[in-house]
Structures are given as C-alpha cells and as structure tokens.
N, C-alpha and C. Protein backbone atom coordinates (compact mmCIF):
# COMPACT_ATOMS: atom_id res chain seq x y z
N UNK A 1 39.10 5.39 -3.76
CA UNK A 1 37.66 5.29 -3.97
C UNK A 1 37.17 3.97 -3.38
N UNK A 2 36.51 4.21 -2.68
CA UNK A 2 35.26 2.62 -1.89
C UNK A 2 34.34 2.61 -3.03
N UNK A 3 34.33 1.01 -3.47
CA UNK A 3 33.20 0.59 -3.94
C UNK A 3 32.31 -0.17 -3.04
N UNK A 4 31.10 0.14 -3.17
CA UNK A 4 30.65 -0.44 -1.64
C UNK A 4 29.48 -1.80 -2.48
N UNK A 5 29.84 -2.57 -2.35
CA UNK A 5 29.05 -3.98 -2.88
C UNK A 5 27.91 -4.36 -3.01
N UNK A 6 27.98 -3.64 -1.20
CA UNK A 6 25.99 -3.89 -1.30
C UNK A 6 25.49 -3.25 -1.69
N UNK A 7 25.35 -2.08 -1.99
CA UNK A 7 24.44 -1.11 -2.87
C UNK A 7 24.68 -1.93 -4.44
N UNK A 8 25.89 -1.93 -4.12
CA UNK A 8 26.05 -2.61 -6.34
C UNK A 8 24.99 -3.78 -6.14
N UNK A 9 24.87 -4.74 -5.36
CA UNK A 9 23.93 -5.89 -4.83
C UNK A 9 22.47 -5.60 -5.00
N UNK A 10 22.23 -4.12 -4.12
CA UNK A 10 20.78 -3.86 -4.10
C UNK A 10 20.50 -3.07 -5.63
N UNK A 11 21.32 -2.51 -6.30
CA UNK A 11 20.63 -2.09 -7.49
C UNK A 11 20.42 -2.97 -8.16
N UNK A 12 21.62 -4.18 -8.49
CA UNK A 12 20.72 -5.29 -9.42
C UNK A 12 19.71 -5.75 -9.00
N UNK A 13 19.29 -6.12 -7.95
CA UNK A 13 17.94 -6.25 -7.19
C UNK A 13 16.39 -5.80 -7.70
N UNK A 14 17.04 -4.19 -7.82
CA UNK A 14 16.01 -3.48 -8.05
C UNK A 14 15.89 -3.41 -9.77
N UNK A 15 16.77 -3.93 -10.36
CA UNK A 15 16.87 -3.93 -11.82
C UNK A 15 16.18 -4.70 -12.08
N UNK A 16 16.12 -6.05 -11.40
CA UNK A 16 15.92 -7.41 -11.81
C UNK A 16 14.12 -7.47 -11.50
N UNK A 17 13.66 -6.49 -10.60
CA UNK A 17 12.52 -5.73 -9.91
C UNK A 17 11.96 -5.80 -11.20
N UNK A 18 12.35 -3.96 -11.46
CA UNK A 18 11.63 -3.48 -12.92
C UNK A 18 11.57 -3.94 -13.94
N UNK A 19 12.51 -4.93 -14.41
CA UNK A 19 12.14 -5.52 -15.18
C UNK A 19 10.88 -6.76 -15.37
N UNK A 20 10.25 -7.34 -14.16
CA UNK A 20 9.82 -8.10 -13.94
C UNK A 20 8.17 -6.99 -13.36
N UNK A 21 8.06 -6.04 -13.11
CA UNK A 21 6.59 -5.29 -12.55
C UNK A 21 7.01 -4.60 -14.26
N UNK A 22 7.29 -4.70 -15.23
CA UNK A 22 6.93 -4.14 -16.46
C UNK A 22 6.29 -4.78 -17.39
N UNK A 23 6.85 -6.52 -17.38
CA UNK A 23 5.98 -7.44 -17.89
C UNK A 23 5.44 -8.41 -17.10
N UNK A 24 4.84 -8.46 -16.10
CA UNK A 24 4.70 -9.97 -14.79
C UNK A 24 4.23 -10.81 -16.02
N UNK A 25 3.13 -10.68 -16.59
CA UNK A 25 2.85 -11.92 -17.36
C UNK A 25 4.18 -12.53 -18.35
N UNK A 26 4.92 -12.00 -18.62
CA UNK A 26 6.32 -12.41 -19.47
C UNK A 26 7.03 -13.10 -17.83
N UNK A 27 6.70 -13.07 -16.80
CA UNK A 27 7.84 -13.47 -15.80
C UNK A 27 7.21 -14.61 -14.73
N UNK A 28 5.87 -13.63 -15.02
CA UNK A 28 4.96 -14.63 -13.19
C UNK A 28 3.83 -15.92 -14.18
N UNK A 29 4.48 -16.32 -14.77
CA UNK A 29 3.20 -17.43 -15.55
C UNK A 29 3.17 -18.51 -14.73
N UNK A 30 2.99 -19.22 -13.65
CA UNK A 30 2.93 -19.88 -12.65
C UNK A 30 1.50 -20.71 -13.07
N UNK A 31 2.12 -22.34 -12.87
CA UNK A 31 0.73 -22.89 -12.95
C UNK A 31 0.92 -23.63 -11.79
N UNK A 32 1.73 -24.12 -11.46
CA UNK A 32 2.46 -24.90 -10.08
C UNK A 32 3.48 -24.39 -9.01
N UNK A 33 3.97 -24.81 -7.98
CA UNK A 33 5.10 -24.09 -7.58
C UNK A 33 6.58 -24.55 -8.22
N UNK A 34 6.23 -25.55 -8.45
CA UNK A 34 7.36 -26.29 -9.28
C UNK A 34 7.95 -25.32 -10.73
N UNK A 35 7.20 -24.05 -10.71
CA UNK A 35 7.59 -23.28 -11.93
C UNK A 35 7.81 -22.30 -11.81
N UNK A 36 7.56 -21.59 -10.67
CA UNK A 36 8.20 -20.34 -9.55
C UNK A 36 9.68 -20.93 -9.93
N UNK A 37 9.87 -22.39 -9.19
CA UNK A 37 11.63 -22.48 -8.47
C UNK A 37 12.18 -22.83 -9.99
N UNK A 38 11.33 -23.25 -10.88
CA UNK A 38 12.49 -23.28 -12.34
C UNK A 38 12.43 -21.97 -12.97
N UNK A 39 12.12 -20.53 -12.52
CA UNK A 39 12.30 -20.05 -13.37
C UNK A 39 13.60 -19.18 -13.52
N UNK A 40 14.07 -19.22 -14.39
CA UNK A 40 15.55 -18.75 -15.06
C UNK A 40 16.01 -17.08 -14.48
N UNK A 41 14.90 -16.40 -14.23
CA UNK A 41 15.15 -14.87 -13.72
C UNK A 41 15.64 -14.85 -12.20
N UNK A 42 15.41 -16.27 -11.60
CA UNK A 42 16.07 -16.40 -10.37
C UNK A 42 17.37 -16.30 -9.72
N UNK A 43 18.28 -16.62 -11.12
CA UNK A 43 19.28 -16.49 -11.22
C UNK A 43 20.10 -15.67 -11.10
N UNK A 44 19.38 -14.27 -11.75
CA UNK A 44 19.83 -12.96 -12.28
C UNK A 44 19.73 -12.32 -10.82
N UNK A 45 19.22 -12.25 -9.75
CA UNK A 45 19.20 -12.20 -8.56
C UNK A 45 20.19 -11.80 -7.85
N UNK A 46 20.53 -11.08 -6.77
CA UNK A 46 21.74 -11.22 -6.33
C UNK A 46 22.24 -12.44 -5.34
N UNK A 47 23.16 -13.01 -4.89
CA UNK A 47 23.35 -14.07 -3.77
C UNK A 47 23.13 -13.31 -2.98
N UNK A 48 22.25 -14.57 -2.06
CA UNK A 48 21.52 -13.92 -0.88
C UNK A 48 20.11 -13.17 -0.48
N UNK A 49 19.29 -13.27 -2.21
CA UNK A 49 18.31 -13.42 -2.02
C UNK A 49 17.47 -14.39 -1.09
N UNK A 50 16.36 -14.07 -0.54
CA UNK A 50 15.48 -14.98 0.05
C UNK A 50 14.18 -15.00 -0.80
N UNK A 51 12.95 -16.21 -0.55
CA UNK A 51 12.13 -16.15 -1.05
C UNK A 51 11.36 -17.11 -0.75
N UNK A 52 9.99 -16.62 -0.32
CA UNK A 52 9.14 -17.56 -0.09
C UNK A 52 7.47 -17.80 -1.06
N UNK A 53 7.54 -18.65 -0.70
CA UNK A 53 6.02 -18.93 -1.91
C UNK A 53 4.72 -19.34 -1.00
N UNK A 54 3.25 -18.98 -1.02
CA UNK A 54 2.56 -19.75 -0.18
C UNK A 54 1.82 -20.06 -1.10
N UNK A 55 0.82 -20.86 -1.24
CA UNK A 55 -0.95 -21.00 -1.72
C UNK A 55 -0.85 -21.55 -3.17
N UNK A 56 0.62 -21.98 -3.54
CA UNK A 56 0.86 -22.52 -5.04
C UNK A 56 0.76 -23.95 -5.33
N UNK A 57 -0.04 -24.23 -5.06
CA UNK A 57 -0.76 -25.62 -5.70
C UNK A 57 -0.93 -25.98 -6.67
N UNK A 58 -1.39 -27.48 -7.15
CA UNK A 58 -1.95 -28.01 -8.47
C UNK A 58 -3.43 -27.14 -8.42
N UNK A 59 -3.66 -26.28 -9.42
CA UNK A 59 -4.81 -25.70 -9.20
C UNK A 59 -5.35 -24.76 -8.14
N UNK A 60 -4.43 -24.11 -7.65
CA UNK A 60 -4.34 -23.05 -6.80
C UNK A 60 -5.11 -21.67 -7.38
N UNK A 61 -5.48 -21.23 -6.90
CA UNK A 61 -6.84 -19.72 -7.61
C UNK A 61 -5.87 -18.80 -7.18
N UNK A 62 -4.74 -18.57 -6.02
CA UNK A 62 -4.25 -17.55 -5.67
C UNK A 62 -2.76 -17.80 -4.92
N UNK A 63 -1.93 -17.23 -5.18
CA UNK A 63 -0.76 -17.57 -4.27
C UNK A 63 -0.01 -16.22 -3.78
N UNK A 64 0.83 -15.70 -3.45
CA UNK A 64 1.59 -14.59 -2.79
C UNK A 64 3.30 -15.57 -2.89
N UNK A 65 4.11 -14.51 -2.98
CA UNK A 65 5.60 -14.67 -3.31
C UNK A 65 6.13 -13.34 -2.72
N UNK A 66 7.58 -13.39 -1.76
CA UNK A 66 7.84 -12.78 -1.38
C UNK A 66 9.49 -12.67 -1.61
N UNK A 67 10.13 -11.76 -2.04
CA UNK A 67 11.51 -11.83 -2.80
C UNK A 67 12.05 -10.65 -1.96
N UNK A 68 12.75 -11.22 -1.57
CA UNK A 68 13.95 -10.19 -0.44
C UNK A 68 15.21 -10.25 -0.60
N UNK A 69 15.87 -9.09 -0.85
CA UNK A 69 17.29 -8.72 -0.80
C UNK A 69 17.78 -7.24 0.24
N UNK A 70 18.38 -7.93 1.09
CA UNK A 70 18.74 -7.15 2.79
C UNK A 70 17.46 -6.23 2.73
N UNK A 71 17.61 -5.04 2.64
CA UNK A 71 15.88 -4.55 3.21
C UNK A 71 14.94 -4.20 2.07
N UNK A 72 15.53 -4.47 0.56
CA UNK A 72 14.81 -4.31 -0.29
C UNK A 72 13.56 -5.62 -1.02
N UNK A 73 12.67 -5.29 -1.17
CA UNK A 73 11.92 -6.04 -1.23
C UNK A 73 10.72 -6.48 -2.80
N UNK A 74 10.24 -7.63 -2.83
CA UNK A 74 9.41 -7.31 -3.74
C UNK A 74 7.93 -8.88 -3.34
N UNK A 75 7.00 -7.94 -3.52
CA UNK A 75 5.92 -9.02 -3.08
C UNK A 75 4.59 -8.85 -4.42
N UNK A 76 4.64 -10.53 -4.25
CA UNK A 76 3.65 -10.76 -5.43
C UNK A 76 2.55 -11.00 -5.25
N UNK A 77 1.24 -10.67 -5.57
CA UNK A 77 0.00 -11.74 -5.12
C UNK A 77 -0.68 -11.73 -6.55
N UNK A 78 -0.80 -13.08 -7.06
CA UNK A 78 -1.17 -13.61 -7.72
C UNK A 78 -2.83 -14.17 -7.79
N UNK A 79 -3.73 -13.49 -8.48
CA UNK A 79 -5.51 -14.02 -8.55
C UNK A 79 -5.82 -14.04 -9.18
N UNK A 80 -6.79 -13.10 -9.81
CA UNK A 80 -7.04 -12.90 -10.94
C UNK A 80 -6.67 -12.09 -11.42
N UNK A 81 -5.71 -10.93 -11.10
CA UNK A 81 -4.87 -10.40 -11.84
C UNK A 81 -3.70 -10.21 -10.83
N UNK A 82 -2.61 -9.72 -11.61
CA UNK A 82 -1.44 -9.94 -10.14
C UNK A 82 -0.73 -8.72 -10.01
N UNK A 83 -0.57 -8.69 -8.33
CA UNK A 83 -0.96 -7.12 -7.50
C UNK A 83 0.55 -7.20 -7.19
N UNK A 84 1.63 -6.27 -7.42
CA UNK A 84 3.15 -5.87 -7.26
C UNK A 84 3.45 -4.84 -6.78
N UNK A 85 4.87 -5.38 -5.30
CA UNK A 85 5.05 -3.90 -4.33
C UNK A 85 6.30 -4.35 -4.47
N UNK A 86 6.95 -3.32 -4.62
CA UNK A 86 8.38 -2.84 -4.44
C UNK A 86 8.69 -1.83 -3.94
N UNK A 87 9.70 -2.05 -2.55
CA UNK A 87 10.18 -0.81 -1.84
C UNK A 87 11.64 -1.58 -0.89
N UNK A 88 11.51 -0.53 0.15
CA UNK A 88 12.57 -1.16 1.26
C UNK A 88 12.25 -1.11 2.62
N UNK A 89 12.62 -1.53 3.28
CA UNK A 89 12.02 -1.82 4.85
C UNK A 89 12.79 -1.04 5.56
C-alpha cells in the first residue's frame, strides 16, 4: 500500500481551512500585522505553507491574506466584514 503524503498534507490544509471559514471571528481578530504572524493556528498548518499579508497596518480599515498549500488555497479579505475563498488552482 502507497501512502502518498501530499494529499495527507493537503487534507490537513483543508481541515485547518474549515475550521477557520466556520468561526473567522474566533481566528481572523487582527488589529495589526504583528497578530496575523503570532497567531497559534499557524502552526497547525502543514510545512510548506506560504503566506502573504497586504494593507495590515496600525489602523488599517482593510487588509487581504493569502494562505497557500501546493495548489490548495485560502484567501482572506478583511473590512467590514470578512469575505473567505477556499479552493485549488
């Protein structure tokens, strides 16, 4: 039997996903960017995530976050209320 890794890789991915588009306010409470990179669910991630942040300032009105694992994906935009896509490329 092949166990094949990266799929085991991309489902925690997608675990770590749903759990996070079920409560964003329990996950995305962002007042700085400095609180994106401490937060603890980053962890749970697989190695080899990527991730980028734009527009997260002291007092920022809006930012976007982009969380990638090989073609699976998850993108945040953060305003006045916060807009969540999950799929694969």
């Amino acid at each position: 039997m092949m166990i094949d890794f990266i799929e085991i890789q991309k489902h925690k991915f997608d675990q770590v996903v749903q759990k996070i588009m079920a409560e964003p306010q329990k996950y995305l409470d962002f007042e700085i960017v400095s609180d994106f990179y401490k937060s603890t669910w980053l962890d749970d991630l697989p190695k080899g995530t990527t991730w980028t942040v734009s527009g997260l300032d002291n007092g920022a009105e809006q930012f976007d976050i982009y969380i990638e694992y090989r073609n699976h994906y998850l993108s945040i935009h953060i305003q006045d209320v916060i807009t969540l896509s999950h799929g694969t490329k």
